[in-house]
N, C-alpha and C. Protein backbone atom coordinates (compact mmCIF):
# COMPACT_ATOMS: atom_id res chain seq x y z
N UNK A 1 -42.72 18.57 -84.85
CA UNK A 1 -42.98 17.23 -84.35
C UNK A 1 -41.84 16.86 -83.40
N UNK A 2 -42.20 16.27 -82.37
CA UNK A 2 -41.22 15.68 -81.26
C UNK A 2 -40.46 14.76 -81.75
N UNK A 3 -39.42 14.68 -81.30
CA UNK A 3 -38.42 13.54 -81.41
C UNK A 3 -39.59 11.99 -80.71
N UNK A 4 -39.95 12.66 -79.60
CA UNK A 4 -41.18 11.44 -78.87
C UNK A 4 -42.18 10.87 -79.79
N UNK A 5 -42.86 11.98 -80.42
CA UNK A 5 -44.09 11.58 -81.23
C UNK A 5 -43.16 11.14 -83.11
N UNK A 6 -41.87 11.36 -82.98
CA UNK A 6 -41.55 10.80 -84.47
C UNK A 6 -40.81 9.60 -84.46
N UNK A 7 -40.68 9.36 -82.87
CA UNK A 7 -40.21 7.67 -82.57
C UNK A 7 -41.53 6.67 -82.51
N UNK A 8 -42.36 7.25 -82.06
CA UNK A 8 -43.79 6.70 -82.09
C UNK A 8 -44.83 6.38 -83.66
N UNK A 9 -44.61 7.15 -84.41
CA UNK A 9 -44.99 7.22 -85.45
C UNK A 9 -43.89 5.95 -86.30
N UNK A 10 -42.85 6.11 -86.09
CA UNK A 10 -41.92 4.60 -86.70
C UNK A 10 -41.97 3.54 -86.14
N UNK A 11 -42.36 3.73 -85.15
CA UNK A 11 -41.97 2.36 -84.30
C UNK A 11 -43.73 1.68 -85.28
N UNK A 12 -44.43 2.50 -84.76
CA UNK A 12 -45.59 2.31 -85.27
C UNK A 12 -45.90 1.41 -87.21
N UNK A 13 -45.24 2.54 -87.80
CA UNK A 13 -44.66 1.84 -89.09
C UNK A 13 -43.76 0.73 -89.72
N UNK A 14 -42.92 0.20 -88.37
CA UNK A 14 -41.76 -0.26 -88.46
C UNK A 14 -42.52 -1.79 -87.92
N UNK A 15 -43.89 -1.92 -87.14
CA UNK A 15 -44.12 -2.78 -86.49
C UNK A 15 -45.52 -3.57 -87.89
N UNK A 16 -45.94 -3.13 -88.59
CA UNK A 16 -47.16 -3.30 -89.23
C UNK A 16 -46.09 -3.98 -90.85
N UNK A 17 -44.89 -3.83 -91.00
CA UNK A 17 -44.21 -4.20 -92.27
C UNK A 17 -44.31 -5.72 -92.11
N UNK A 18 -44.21 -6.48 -92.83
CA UNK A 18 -44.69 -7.96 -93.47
C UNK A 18 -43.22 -8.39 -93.85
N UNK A 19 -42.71 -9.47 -93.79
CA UNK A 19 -41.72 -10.45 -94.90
C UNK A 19 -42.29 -11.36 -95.31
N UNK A 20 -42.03 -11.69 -96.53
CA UNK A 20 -42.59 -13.60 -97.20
C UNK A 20 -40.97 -13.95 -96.60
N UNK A 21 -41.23 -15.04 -95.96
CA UNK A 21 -40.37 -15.62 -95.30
C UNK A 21 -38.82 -16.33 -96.06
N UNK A 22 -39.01 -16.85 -97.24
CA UNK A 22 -37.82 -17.61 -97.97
C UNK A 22 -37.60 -16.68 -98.90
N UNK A 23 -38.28 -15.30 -98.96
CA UNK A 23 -37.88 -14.37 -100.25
C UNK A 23 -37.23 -13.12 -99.38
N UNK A 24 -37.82 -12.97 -97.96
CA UNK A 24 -37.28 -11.92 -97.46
C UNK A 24 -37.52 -10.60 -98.52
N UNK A 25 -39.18 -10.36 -98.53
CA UNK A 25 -39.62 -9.57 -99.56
C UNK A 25 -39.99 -8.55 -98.32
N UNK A 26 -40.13 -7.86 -98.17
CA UNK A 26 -41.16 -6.77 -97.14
C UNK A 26 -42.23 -6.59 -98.11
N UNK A 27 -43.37 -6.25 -97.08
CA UNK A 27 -44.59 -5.81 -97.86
C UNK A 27 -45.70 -5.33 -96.43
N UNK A 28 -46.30 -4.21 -96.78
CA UNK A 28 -47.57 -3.54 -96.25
C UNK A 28 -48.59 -4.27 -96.28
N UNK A 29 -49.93 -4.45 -95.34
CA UNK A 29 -50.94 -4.78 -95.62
C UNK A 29 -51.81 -3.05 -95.76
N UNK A 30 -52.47 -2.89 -96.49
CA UNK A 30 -53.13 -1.48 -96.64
C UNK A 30 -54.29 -1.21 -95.31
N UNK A 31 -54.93 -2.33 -94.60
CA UNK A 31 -55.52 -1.91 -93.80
C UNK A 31 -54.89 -1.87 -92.22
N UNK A 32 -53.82 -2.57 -92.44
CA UNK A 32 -52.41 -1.66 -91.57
C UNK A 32 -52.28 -0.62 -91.28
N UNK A 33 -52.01 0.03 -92.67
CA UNK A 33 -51.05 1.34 -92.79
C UNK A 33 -52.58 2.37 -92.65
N UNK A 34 -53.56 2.02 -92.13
CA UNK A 34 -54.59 2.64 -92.52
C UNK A 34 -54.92 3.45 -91.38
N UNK A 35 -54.83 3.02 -89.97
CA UNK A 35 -54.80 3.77 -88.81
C UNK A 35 -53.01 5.02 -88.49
N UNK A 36 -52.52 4.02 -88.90
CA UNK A 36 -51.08 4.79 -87.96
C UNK A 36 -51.05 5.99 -89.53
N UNK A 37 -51.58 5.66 -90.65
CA UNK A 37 -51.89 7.03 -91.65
C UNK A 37 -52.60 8.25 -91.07
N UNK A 38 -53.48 7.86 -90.34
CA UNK A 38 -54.51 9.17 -89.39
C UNK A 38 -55.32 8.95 -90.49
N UNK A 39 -55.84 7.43 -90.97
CA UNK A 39 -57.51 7.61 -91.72
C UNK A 39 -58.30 6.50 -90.71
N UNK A 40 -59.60 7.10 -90.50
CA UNK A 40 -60.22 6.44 -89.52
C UNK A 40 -61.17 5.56 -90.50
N UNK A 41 -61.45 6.14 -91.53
CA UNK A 41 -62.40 5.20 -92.34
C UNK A 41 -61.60 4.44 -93.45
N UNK A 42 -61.94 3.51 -94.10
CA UNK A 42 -61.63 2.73 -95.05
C UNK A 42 -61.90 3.44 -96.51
N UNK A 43 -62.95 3.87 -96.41
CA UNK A 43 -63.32 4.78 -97.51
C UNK A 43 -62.82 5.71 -98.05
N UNK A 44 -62.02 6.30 -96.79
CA UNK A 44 -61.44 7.91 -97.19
C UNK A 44 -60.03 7.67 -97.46
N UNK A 45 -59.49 6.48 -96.96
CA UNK A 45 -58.09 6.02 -97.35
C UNK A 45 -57.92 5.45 -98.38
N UNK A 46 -58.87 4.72 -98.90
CA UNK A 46 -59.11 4.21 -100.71
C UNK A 46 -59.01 5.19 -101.28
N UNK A 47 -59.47 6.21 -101.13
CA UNK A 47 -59.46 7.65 -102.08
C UNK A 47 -57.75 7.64 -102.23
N UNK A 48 -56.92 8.10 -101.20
CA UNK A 48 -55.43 8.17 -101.72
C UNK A 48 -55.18 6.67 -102.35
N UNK A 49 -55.58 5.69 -101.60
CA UNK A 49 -54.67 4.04 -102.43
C UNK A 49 -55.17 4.51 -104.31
N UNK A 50 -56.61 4.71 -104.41
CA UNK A 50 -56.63 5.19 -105.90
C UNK A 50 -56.02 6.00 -106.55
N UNK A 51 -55.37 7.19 -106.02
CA UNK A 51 -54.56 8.10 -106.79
C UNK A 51 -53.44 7.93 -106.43
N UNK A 52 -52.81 6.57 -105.67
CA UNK A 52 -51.61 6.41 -105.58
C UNK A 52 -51.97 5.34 -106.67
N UNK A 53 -52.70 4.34 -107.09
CA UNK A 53 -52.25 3.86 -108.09
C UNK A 53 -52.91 4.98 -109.98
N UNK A 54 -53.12 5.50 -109.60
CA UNK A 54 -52.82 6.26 -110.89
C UNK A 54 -51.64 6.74 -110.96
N UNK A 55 -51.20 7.38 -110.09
CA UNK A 55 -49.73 7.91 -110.41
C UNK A 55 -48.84 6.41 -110.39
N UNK A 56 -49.05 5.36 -110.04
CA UNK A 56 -48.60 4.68 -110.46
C UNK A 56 -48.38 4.14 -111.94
N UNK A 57 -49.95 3.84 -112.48
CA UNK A 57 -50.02 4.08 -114.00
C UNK A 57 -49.53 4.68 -114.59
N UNK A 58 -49.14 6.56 -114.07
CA UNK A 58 -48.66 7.43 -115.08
C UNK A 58 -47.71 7.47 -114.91
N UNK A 59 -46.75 6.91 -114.53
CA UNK A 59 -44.95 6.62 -114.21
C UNK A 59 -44.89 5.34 -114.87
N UNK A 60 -45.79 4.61 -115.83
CA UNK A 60 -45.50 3.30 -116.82
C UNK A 60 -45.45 2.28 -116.11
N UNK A 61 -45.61 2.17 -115.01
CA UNK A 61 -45.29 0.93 -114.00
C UNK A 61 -46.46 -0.23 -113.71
N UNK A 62 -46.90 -1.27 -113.27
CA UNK A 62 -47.92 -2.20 -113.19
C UNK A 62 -48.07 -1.94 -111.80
N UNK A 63 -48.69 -1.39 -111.96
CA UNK A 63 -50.10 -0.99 -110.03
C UNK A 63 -50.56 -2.52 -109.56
N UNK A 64 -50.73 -3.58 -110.38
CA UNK A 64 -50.27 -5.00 -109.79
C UNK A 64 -49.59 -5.56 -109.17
N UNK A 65 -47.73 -4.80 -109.59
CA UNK A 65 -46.92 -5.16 -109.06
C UNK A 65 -46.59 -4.46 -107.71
N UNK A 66 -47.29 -3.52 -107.37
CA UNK A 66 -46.88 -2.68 -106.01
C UNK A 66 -48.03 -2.39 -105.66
N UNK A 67 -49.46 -2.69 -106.03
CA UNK A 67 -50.89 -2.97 -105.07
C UNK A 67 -51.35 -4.37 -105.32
N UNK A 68 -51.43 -5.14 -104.73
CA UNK A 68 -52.07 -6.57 -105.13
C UNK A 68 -53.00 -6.72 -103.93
N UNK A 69 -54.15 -6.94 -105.11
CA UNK A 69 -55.49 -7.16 -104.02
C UNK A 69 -55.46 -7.99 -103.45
N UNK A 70 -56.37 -8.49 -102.28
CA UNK A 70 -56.29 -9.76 -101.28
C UNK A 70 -57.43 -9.83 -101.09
N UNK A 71 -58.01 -10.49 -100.17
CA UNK A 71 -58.95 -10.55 -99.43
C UNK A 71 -58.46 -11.43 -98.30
N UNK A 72 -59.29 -10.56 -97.14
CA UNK A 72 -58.47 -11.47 -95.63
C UNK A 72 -59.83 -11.60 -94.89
N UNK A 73 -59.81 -12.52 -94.22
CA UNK A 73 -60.73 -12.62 -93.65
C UNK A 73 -60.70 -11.92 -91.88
N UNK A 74 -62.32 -11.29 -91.12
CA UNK A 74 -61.77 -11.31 -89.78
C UNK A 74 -62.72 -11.71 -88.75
N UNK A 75 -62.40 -11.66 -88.22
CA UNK A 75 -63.47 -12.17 -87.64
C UNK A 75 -64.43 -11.26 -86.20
N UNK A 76 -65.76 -11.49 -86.17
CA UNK A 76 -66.69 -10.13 -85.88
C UNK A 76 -67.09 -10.48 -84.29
N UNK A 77 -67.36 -9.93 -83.89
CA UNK A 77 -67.89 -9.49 -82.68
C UNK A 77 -68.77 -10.53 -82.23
N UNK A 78 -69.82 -11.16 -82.95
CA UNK A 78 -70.67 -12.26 -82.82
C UNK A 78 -69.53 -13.90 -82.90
N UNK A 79 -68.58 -13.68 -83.45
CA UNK A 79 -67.19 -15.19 -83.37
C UNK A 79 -67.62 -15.48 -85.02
N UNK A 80 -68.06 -15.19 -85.70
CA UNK A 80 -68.55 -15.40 -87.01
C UNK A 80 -67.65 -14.73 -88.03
N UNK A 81 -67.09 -14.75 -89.50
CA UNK A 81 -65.44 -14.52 -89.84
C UNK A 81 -66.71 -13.83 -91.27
N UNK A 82 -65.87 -12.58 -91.85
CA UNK A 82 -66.08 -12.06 -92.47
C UNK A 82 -64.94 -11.61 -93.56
N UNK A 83 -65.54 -11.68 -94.96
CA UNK A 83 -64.04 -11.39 -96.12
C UNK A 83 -63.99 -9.69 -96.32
N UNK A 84 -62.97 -9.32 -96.37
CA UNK A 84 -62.89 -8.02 -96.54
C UNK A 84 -61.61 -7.48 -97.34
N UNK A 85 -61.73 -7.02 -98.28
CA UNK A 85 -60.92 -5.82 -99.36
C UNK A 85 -59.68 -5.66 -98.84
N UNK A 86 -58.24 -5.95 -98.98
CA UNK A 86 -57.46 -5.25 -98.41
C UNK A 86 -56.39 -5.33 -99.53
N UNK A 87 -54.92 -4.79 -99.41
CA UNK A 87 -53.65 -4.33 -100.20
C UNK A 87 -52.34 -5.19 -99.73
N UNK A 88 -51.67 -5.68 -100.54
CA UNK A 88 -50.64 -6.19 -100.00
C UNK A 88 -49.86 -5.24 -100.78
N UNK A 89 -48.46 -4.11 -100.48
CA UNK A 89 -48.03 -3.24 -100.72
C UNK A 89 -46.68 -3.26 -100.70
N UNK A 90 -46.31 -2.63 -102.01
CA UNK A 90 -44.93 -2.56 -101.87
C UNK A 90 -44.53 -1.17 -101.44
N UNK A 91 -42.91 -1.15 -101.29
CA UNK A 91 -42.39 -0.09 -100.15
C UNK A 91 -43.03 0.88 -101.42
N UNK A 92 -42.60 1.00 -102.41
CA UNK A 92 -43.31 1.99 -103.61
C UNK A 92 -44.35 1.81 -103.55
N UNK A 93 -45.61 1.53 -103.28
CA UNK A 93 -46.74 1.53 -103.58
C UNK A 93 -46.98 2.52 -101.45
N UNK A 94 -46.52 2.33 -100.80
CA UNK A 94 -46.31 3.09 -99.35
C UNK A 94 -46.27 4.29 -100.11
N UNK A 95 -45.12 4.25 -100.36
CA UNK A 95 -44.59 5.81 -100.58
C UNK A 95 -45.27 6.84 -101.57
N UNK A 96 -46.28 5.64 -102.48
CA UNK A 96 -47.16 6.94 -103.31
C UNK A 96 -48.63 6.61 -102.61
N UNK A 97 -48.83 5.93 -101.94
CA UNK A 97 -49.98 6.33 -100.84
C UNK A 97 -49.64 7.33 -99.88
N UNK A 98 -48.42 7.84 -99.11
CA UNK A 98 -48.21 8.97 -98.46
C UNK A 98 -48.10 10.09 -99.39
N UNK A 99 -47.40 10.17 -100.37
CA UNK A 99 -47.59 11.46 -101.34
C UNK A 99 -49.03 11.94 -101.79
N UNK A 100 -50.00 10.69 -101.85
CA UNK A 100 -51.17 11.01 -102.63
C UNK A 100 -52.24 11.25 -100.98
N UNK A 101 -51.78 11.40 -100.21
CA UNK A 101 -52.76 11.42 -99.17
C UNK A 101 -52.70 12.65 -98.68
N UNK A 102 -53.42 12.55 -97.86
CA UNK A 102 -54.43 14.24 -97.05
C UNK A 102 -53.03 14.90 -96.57
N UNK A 103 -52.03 16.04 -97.07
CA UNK A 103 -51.05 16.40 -96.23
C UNK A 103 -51.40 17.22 -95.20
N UNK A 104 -52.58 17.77 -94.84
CA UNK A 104 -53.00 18.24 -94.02
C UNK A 104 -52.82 17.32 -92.55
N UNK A 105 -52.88 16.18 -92.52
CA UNK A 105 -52.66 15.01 -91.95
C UNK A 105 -51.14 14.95 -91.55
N UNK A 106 -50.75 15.24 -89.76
CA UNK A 106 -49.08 15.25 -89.68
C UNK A 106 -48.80 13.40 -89.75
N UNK A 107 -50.27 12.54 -89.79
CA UNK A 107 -48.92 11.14 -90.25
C UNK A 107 -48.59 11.12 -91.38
N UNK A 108 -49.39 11.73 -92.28
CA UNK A 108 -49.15 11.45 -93.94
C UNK A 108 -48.06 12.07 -93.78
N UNK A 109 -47.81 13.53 -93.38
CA UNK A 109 -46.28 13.83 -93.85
C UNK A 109 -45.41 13.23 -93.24
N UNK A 110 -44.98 12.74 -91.96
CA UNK A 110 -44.23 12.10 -91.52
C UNK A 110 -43.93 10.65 -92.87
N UNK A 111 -44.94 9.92 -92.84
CA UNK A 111 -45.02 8.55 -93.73
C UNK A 111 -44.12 9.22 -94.85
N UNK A 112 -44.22 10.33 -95.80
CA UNK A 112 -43.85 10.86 -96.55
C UNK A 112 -42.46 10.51 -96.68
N UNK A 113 -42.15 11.64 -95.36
CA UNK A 113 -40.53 11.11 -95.42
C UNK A 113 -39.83 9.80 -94.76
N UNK A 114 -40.50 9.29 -93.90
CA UNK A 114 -40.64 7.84 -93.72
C UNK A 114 -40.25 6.84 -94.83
N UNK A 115 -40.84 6.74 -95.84
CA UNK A 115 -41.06 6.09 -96.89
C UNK A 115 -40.28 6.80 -98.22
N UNK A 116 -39.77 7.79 -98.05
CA UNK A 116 -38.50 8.39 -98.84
C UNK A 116 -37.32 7.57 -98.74
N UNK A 117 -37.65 7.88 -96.97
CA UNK A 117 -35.98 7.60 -96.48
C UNK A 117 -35.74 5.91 -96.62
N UNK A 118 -36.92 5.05 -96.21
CA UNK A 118 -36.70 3.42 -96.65
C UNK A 118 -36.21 2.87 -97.93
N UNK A 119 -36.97 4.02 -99.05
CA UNK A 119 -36.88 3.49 -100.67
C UNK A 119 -35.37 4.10 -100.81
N UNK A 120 -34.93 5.21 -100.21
CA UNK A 120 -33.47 5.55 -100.64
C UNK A 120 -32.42 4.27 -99.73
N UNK A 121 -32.98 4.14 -98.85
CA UNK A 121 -32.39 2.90 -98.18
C UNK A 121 -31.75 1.82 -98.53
N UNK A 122 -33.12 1.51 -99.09
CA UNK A 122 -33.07 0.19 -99.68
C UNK A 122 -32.65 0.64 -101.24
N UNK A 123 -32.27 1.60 -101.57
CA UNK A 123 -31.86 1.85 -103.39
C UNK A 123 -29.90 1.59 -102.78
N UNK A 124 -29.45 1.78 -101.91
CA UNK A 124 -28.21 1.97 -100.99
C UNK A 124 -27.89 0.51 -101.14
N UNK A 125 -29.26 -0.39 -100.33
CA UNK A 125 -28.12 -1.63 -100.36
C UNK A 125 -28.44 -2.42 -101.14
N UNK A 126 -29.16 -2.24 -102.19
CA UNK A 126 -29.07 -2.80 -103.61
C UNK A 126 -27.99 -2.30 -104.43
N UNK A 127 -27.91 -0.93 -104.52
CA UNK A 127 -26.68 -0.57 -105.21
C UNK A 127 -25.21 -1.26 -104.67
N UNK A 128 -24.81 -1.42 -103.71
CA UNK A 128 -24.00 -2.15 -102.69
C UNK A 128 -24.05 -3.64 -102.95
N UNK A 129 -24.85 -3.88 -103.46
CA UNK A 129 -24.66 -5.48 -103.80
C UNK A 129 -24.36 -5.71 -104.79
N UNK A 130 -25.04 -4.82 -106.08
CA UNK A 130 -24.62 -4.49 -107.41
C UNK A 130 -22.84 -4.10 -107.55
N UNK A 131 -22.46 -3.61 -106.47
CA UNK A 131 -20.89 -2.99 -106.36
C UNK A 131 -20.19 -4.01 -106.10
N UNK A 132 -21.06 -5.26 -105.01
CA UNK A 132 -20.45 -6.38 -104.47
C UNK A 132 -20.06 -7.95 -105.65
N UNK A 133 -21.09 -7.64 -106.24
CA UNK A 133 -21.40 -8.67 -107.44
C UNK A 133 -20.07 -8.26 -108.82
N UNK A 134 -20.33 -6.82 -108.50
CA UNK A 134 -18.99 -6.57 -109.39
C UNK A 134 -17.65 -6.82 -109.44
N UNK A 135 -17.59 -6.94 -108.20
CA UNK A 135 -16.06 -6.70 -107.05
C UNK A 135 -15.96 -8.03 -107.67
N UNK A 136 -16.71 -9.30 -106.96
CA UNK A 136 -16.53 -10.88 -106.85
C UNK A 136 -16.43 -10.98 -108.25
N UNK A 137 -16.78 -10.68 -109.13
CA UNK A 137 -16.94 -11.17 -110.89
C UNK A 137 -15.29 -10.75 -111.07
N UNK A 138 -15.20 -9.69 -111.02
CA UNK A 138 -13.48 -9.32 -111.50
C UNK A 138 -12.77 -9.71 -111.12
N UNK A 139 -12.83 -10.33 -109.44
CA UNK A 139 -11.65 -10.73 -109.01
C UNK A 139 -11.55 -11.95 -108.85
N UNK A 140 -12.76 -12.82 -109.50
CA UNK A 140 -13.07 -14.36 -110.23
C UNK A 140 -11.93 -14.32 -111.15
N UNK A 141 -12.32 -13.29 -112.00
CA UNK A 141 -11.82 -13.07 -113.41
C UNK A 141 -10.23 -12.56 -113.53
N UNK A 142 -9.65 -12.02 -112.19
CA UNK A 142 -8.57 -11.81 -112.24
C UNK A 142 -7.60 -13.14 -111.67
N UNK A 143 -8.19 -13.84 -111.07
CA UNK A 143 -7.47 -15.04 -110.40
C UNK A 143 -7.47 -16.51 -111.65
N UNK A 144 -8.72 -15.94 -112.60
CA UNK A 144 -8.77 -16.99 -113.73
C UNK A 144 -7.47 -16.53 -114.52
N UNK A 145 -7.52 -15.74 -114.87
CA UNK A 145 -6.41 -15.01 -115.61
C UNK A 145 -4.58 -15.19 -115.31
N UNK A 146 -4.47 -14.88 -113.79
CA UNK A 146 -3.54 -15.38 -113.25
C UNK A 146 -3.22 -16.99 -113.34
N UNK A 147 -4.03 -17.80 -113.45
CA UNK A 147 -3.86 -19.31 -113.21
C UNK A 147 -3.41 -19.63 -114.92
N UNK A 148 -4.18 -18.98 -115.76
CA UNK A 148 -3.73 -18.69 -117.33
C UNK A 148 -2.60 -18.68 -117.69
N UNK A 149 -1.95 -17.35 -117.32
CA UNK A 149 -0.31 -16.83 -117.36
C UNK A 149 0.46 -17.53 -116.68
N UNK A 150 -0.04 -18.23 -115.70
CA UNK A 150 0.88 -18.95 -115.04
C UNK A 150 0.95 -20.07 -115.80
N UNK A 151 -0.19 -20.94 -116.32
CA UNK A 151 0.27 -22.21 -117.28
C UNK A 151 1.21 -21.86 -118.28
N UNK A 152 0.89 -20.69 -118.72
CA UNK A 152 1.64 -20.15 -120.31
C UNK A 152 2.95 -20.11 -120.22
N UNK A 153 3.38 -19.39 -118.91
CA UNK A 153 4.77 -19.70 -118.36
C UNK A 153 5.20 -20.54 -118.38
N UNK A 154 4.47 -21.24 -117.69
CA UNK A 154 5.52 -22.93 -117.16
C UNK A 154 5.44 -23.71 -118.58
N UNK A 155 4.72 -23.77 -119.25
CA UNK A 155 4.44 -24.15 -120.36
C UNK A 155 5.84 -23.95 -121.71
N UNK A 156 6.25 -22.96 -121.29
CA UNK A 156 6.14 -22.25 -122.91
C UNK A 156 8.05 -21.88 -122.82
């Protein structure tokens, strides 16, 4: 794969991602990720969203919490608006729709590692905040401490 066609393929992925605005959540819509996947039908891409949420099931996890159904409306060719089936997706619920899809397919594998490399990403700057939250707690806790010894001193 080209450096050309694997800037194209992200930019592509990078442009279809969602935020809820005051949570700064990211999230997929599934009939998004449904073209730049290389599935032309809706049908044949439900097939992986289903065995991405089984393997969701069989890793103990709630397929609720990383597929949540929707319905969106669109509107048709005649100006007349129609409801239709779609996924609001978490970066984990991405990443086992590219594992569970056609690898014969070079977007699925690309998405693959695409969606590796985001979830290790984002495991980076969560852990980093977890490191940050630690840092600030101790050195709360070391300046409480100091203000302590210092009364005990003057005190005593």
């Amino acid at each position: 794969m080209t450096t050309e066609i694997t800037q194209r393929r992200q930019a592509q992925l990078d442009a279809v991602v969602q935020v809820i605005p005051d949570e700064q959540v990211e999230f997929w819509f599934a009939r998004d990720l449904q073209e730049p996947l290389g599935y032309a039908r809706w049908e044949n891409f439900m097939t992986a969203i289903r065995r991405a949420i089984e393997s969701c099931e069989t890793m103990t996890y709630t397929p609720d919490d990383h597929f949540r159904g929707v319905t969106k409306m669109v509107r048709l060719g005649s100006g007349a608006e129609r409801a239709i089936a779609d996924f609001m997706l978490t970066r984990y619920a991405c990443y086992l729709i590219a594992m569970n899809g056609d690898p014969r397919k070079e977007p699925i594998a690309f998405a693959q590692s695409y969606f590796a490399s985001q979830t290790r990403k984002q495991e980076l700057v969560e852990e980093r905040m977890r490191l940050q939250a630690r840092l600030s707690a101790a050195s709360s806790l070391s300046a409480c401490l100091q203000r302590k010894t210092s009364r005990s001193w003057s005190a005593g």
